[in-house]
C-alpha atoms as a PDB file:
ATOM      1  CA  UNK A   1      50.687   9.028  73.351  1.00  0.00           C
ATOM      2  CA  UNK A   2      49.650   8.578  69.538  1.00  0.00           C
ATOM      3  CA  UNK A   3      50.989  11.609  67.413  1.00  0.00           C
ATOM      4  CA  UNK A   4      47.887  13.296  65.624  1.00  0.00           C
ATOM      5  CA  UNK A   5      47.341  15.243  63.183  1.00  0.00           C
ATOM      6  CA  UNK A   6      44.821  18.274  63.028  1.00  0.00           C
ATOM      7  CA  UNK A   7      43.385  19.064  59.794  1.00  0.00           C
ATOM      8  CA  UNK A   8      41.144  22.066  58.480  1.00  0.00           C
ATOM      9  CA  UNK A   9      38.487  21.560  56.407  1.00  0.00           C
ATOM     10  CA  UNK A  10      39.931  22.777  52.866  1.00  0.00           C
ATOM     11  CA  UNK A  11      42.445  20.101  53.347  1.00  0.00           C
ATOM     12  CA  UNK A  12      39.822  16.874  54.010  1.00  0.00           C
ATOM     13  CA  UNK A  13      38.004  18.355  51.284  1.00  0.00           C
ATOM     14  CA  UNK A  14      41.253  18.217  48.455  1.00  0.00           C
ATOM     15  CA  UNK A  15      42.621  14.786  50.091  1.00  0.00           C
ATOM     16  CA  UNK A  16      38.616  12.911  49.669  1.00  0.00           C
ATOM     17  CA  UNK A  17      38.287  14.844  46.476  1.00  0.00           C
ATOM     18  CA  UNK A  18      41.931  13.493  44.725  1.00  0.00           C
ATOM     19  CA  UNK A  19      41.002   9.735  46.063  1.00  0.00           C
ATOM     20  CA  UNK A  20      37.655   9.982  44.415  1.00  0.00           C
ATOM     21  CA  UNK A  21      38.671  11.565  40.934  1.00  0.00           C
ATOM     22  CA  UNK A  22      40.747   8.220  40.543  1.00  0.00           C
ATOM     23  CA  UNK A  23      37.715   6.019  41.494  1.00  0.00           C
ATOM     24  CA  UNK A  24      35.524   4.105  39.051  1.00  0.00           C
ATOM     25  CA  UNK A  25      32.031   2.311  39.655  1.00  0.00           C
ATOM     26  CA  UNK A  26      32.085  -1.111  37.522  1.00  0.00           C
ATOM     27  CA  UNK A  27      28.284  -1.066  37.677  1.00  0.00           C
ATOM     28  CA  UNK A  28      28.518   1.500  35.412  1.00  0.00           C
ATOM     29  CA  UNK A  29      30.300   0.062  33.019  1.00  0.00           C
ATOM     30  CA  UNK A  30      28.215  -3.017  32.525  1.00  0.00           C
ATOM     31  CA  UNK A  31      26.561  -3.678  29.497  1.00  0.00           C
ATOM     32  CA  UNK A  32      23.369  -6.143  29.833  1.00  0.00           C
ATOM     33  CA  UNK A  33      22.828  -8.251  27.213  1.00  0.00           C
ATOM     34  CA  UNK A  34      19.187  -7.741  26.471  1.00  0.00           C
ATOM     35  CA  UNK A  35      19.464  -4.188  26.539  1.00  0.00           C
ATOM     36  CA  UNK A  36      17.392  -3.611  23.280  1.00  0.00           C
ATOM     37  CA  UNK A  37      15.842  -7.191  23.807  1.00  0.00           C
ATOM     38  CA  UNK A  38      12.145  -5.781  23.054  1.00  0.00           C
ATOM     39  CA  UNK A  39      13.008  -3.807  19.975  1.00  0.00           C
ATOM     40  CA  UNK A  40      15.104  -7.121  18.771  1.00  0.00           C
ATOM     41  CA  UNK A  41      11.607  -9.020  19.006  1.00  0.00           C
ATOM     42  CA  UNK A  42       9.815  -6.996  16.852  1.00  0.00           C
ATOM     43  CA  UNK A  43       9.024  -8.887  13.910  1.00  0.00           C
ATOM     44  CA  UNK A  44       9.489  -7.588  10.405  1.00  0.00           C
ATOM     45  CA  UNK A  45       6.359  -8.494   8.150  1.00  0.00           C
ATOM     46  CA  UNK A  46       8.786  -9.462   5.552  1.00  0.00           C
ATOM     47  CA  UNK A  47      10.560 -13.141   5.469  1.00  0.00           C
ATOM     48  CA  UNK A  48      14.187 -12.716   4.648  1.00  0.00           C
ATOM     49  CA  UNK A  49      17.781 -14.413   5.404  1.00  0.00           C
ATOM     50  CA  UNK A  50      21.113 -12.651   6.482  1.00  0.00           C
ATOM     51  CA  UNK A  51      24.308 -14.038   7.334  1.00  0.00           C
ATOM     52  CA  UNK A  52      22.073 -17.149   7.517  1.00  0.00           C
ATOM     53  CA  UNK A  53      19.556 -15.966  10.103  1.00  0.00           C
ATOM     54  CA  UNK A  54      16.217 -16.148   9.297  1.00  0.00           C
ATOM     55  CA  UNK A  55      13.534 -13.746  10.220  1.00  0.00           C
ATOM     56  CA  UNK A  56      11.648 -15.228  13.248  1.00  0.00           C
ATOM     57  CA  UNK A  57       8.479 -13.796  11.819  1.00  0.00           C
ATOM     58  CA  UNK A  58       6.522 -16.408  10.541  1.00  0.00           C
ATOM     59  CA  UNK A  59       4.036 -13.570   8.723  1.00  0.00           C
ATOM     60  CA  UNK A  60       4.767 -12.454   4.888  1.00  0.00           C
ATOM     61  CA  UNK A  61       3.086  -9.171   3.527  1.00  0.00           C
ATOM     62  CA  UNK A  62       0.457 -10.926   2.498  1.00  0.00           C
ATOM     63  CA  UNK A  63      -0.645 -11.901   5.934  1.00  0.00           C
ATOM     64  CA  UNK A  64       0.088  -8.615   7.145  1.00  0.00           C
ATOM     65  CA  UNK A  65      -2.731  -7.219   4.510  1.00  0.00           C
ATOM     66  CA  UNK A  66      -4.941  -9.555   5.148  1.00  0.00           C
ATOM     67  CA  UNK A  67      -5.090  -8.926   9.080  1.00  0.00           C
ATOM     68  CA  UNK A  68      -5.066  -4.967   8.423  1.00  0.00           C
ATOM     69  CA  UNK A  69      -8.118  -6.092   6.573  1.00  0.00           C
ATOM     70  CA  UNK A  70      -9.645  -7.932   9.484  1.00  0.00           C
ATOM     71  CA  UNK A  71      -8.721  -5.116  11.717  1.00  0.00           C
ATOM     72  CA  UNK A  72     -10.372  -2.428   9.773  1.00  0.00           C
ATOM     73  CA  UNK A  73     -13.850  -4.757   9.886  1.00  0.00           C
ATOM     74  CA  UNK A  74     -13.365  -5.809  13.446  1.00  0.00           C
ATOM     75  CA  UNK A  75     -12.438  -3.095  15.271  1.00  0.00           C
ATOM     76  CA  UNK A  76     -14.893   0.415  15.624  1.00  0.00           C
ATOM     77  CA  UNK A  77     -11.935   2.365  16.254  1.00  0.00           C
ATOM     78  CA  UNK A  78      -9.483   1.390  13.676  1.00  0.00           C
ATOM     79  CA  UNK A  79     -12.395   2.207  10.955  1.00  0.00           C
ATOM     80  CA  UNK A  80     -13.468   5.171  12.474  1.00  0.00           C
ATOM     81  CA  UNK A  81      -9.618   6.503  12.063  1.00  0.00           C
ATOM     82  CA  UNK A  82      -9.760   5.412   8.713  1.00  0.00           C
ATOM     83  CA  UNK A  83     -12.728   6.383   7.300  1.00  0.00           C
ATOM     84  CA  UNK A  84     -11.754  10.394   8.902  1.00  0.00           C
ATOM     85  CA  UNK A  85      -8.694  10.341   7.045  1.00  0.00           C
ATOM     86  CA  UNK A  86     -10.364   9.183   4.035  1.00  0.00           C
ATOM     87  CA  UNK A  87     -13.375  11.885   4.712  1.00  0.00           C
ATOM     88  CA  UNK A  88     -10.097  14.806   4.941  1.00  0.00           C
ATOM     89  CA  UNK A  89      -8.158  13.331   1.991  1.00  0.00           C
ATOM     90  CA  UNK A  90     -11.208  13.344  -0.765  1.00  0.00           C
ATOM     91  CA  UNK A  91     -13.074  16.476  -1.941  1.00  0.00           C
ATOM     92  CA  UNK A  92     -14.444  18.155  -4.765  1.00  0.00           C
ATOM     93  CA  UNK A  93     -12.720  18.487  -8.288  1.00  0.00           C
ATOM     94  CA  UNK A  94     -12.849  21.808  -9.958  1.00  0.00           C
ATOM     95  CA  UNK A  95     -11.391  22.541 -13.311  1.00  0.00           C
ATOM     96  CA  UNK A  96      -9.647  25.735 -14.326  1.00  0.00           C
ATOM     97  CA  UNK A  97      -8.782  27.017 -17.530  1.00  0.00           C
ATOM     98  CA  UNK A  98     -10.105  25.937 -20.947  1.00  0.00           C
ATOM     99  CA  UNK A  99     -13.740  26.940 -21.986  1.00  0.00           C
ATOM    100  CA  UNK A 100     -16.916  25.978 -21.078  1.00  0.00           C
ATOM    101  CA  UNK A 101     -17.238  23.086 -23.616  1.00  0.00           C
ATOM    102  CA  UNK A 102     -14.040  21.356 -22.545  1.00  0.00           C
ATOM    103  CA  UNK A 103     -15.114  21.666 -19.442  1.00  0.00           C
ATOM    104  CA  UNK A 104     -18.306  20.314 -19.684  1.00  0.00           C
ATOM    105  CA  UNK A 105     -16.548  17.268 -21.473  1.00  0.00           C
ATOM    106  CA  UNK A 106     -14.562  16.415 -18.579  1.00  0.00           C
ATOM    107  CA  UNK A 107     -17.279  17.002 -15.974  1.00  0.00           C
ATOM    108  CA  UNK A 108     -19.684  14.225 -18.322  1.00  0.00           C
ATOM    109  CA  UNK A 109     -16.594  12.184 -18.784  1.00  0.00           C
ATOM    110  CA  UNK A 110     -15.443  11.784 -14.869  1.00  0.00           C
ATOM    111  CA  UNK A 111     -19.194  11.717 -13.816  1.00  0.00           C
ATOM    112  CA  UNK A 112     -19.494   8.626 -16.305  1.00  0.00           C
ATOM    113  CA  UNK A 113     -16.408   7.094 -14.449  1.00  0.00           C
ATOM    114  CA  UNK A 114     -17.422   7.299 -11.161  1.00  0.00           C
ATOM    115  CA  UNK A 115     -14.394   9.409 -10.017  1.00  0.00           C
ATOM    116  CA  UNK A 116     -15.703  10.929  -6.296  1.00  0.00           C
ATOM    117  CA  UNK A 117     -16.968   6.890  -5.497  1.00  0.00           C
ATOM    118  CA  UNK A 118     -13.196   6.336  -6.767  1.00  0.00           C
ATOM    119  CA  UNK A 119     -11.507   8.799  -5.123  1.00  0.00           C
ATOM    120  CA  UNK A 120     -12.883   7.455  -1.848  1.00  0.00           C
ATOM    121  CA  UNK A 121     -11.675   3.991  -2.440  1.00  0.00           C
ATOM    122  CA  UNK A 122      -8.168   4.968  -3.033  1.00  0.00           C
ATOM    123  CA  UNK A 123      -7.696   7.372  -0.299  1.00  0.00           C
ATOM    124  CA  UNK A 124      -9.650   4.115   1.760  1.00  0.00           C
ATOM    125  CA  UNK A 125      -6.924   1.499   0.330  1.00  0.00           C
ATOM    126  CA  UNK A 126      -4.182   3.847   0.876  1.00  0.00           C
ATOM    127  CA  UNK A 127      -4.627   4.373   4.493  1.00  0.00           C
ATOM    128  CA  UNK A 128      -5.963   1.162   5.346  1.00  0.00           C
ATOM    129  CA  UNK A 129      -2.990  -0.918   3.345  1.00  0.00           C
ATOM    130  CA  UNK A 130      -0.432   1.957   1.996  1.00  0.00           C
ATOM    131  CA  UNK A 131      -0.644  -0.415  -1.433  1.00  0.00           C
ATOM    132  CA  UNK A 132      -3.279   1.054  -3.815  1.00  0.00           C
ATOM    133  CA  UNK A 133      -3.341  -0.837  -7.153  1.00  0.00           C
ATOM    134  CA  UNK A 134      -5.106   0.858  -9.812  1.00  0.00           C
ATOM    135  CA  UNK A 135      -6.502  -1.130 -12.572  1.00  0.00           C
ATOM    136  CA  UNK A 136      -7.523   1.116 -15.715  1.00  0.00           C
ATOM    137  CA  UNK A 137      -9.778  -0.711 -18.295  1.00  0.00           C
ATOM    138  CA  UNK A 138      -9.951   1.028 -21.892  1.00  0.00           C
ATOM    139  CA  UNK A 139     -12.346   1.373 -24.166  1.00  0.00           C
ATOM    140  CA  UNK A 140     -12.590   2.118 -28.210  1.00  0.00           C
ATOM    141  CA  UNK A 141     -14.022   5.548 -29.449  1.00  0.00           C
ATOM    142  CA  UNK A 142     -16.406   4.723 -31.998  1.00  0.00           C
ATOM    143  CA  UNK A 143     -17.066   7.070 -35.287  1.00  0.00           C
ATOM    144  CA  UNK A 144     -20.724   7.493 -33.627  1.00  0.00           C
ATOM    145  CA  UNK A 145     -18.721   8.490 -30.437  1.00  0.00           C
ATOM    146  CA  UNK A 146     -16.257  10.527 -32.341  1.00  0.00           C
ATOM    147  CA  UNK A 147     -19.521  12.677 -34.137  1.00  0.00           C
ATOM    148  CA  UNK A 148     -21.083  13.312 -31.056  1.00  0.00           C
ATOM    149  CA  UNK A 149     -17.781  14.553 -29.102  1.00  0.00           C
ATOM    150  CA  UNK A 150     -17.636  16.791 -31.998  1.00  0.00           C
ATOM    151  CA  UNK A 151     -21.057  18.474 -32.331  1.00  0.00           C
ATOM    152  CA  UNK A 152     -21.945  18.509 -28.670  1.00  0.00           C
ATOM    153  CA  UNK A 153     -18.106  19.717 -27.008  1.00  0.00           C
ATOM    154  CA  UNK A 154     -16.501  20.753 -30.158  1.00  0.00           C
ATOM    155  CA  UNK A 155     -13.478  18.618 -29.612  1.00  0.00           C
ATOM    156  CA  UNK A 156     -11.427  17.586 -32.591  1.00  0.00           C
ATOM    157  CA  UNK A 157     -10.636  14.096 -32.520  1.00  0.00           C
ATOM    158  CA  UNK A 158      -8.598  12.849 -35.872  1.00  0.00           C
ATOM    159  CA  UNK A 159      -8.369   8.978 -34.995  1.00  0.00           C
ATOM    160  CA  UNK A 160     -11.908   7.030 -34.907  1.00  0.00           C
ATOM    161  CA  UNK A 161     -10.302   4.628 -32.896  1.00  0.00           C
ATOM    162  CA  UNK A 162      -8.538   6.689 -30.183  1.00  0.00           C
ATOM    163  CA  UNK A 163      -8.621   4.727 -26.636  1.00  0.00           C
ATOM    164  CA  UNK A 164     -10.050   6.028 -23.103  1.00  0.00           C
ATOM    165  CA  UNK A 165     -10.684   5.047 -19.954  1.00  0.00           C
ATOM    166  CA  UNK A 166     -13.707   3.983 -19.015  1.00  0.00           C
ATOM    167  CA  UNK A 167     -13.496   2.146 -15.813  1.00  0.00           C
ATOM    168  CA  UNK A 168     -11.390   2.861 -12.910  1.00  0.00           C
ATOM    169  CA  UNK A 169     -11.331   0.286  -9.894  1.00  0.00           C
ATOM    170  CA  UNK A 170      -8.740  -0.222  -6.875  1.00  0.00           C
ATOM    171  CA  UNK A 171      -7.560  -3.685  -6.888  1.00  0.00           C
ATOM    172  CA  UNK A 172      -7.167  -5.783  -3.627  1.00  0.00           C
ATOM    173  CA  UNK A 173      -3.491  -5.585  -2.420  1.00  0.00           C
ATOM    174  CA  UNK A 174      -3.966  -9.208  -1.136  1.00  0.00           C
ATOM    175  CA  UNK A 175      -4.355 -10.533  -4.503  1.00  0.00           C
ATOM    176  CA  UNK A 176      -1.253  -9.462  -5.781  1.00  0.00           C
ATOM    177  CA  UNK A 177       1.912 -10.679  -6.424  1.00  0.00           C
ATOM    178  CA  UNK A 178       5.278  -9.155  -6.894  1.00  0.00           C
ATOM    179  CA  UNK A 179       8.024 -10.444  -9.388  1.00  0.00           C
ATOM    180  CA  UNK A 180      11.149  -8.124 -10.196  1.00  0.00           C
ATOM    181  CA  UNK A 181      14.887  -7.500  -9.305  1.00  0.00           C
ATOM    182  CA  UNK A 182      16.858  -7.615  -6.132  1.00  0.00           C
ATOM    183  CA  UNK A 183      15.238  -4.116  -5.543  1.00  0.00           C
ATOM    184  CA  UNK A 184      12.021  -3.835  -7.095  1.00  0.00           C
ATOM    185  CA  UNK A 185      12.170  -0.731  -8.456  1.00  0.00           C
ATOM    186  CA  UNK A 186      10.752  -1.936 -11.710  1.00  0.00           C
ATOM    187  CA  UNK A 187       8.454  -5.048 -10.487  1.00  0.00           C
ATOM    188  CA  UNK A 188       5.902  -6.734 -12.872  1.00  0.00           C
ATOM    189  CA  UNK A 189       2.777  -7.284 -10.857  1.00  0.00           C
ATOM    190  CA  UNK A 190       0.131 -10.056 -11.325  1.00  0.00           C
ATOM    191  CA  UNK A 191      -2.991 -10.894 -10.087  1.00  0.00           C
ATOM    192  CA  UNK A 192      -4.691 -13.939  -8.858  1.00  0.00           C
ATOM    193  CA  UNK A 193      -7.816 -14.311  -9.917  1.00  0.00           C
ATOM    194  CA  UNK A 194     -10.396 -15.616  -7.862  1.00  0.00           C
ATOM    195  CA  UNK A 195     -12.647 -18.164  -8.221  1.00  0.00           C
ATOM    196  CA  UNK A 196     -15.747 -15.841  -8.365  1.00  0.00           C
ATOM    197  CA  UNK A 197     -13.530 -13.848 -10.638  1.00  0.00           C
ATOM    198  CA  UNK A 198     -13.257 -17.057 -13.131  1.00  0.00           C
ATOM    199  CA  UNK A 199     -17.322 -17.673 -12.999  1.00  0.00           C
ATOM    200  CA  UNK A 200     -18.070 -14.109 -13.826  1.00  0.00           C
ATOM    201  CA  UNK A 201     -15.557 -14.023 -16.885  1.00  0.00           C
ATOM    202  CA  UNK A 202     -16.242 -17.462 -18.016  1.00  0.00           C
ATOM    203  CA  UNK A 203     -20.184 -16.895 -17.741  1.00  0.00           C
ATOM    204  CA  UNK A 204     -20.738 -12.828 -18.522  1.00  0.00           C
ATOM    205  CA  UNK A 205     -23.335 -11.457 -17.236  1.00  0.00           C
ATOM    206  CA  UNK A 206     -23.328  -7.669 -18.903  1.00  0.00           C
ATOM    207  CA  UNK A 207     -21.011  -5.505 -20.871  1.00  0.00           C
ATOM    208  CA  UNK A 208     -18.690  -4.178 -18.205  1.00  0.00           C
ATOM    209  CA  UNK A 209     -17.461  -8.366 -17.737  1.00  0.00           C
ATOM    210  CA  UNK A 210     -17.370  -8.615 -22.011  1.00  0.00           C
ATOM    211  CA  UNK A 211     -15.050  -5.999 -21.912  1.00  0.00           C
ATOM    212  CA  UNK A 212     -13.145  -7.212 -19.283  1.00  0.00           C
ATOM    213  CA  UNK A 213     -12.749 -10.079 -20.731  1.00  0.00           C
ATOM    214  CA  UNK A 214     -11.490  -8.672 -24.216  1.00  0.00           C
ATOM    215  CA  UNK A 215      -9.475  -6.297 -22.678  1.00  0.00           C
ATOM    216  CA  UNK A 216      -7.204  -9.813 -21.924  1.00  0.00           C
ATOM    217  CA  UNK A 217      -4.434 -10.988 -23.556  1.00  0.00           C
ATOM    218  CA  UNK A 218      -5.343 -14.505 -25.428  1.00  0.00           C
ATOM    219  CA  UNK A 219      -3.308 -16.642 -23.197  1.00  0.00           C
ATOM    220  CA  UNK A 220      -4.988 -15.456 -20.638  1.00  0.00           C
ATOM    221  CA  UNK A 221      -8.528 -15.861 -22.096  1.00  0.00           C
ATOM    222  CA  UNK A 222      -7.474 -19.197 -22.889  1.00  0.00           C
ATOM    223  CA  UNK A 223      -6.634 -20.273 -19.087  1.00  0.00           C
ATOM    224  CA  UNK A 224     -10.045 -18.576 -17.703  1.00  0.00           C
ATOM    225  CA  UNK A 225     -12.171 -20.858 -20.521  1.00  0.00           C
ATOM    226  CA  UNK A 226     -10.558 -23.661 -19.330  1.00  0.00           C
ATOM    227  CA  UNK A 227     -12.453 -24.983 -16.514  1.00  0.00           C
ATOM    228  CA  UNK A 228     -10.077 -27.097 -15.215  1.00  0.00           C
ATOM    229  CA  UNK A 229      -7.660 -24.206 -14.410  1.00  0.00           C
ATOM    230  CA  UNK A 230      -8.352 -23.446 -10.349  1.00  0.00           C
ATOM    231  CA  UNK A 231      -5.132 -20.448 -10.269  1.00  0.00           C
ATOM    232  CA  UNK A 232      -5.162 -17.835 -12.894  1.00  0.00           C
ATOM    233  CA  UNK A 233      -2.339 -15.248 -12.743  1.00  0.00           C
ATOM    234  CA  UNK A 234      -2.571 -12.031 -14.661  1.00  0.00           C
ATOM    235  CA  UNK A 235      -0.318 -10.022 -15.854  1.00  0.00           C
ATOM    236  CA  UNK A 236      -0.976  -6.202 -15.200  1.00  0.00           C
ATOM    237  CA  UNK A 237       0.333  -4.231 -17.904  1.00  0.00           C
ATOM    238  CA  UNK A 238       2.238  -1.132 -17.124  1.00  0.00           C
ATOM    239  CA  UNK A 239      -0.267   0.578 -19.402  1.00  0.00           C
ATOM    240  CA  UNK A 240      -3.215  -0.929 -17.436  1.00  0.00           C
ATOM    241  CA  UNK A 241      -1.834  -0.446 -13.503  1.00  0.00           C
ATOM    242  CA  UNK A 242      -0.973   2.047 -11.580  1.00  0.00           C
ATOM    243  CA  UNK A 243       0.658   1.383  -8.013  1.00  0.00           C
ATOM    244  CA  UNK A 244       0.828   4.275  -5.582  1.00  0.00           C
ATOM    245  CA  UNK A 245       2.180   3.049  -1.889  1.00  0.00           C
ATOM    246  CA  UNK A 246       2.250   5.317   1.624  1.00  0.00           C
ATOM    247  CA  UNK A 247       6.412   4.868   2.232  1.00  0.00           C
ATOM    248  CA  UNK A 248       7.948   2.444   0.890  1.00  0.00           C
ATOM    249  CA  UNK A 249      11.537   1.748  -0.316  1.00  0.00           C
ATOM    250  CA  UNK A 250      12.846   0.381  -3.481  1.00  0.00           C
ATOM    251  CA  UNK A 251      14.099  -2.599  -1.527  1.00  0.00           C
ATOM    252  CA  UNK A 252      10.622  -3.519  -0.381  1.00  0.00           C
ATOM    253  CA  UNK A 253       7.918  -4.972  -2.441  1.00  0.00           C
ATOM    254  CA  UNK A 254       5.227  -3.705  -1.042  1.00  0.00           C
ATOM    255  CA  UNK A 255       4.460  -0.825   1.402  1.00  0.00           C
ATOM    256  CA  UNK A 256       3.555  -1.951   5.541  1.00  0.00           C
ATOM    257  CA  UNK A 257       0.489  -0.546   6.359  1.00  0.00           C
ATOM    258  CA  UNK A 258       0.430   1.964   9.208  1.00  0.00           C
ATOM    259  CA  UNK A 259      -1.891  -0.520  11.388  1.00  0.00           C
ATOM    260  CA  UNK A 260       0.824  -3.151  11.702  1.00  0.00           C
ATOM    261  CA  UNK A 261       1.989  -1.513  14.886  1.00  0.00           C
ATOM    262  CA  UNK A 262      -0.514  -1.392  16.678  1.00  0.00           C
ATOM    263  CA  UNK A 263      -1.948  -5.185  15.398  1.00  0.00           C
ATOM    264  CA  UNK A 264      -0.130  -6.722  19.105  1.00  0.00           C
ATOM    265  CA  UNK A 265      -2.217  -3.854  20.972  1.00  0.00           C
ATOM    266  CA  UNK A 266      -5.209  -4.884  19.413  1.00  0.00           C
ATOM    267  CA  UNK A 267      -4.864  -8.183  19.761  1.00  0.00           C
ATOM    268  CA  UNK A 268      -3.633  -7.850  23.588  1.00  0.00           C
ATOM    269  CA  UNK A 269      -7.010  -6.157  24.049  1.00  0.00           C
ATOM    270  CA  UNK A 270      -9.299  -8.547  22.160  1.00  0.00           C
END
């Protein structure tokens, strides 16, 4: 007869616990290899090289601007968003401090500017393509000007020939281009100009396309009179731009709007 062996219940319970605290589970230990395979094919709307591996995107920021473009026309409810959070971000302008006649200057001199139909185009720009180019356009204070600034506000103006601005406009992202340093923190911008661009300034048709035109430097005259010239590239003057982008790092040329993540969800639902 076998020998056997009675045990109680604490002493099962130490002898399974002991063999188990020295057991592992492999499965557990696996790594798969596509673990972050859907975050790796996410594209980045940049086109770059490292360690000799392109990007597989075959967008640039360009692209990407253009179809935020076609997005915000095409779609109800990517306009609707944007045109709320341009309705929240513009409002009325009051002025504090000075007196009456200073005040009454600037309220003549932003109503002449168009600055509440300007204030909605930049808050539109800036949350439809984070990359709001503003393009200021100056014009001379004449000694007729100067008289009338005097009598009227009571300003004191000692140069005849001080400069303003007189026209404000938000330039389209998609016609830009970026030139500068390994990290753009002090890019030159140009602009292509268009072809209905080049017929307006070649052929002006009032005083708001003169002055454009004047406000140009001579090479650049020079190229739009020439008809043959198809590609006209601007230089914007750090005097006559002002770029204001929704996040963006000094490594990046140009800020990615806020609709590029949803772009496959919109297209998946076309």
């Amino acid at each position: 007869r076998p020998l056997s062996v009675e045990y109680n219940d604490h002493q099962i319970a130490k002898k399974y616990s002991s063999a188990q605290s020295t057991r592992s589970n492999r499965a557990a230990d696996i790594q798969p290899l596509d673990r972050f395979a859907n975050i790796d094919q996410v594209f980045l709307p940049f086109r770059y090289s490292y360690n000799g591996e392109n990007s597989r995107c075959n967008l640039n920021i360009r692209d990407v601007l253009l179809l935020t473009q076609k997005a915000y026309f095409g779609y109800a409810i990517v306009r609707s968003l944007i045109e709320t959070l341009t309705l929240f971000s513009s409002s009325k302008i009051y002025f504090q401090g000075g007196n009456k006649k200073s005040r009454d200057f600037f309220t003549a001199y932003f109503k002449s500017v168009k600055l509440e139909k300007f204030q909605e185009q930049f808050f539109r720009e800036f949350w439809r393509s984070g990359n709001v180019f503003v393009w200021k356009l100056y014009g001379k204070v004449t000694d007729k000007d100067v008289k009338k600034l005097t009598q009227v506000y009571g300003l004191e103006i000692s140069e005849a020939s001080v400069k303003i601005p007189i026209l404000f406009s938000v330039l389209n992202p998609v016609d830009i281009e970026v030139r500068g340093s390994a990290s753009f923190l002090n890019p030159f911008y140009y602009k292509i100009v268009q072809d209905y661009e080049l017929e307006r300034l070649r052929a002006p048709q009032n005083d708001q396309d003169i002055a454009i035109l004047d406000s140009l430097p001579l090479d650049v005259q020079k190229q739009i009179k020439n008809k043959q010239a198809n590609a006209v590239l601007l230089p914007l003057n750090e005097d006559n731009i002002c770029a204001v982008f929704n996040s963006k790092q000094d490594y990046e040329s140009f800020a990615v709007p806020m609709i590029y993540s949803v772009l496959d969800c919109l297209e998946h639902k076309t």
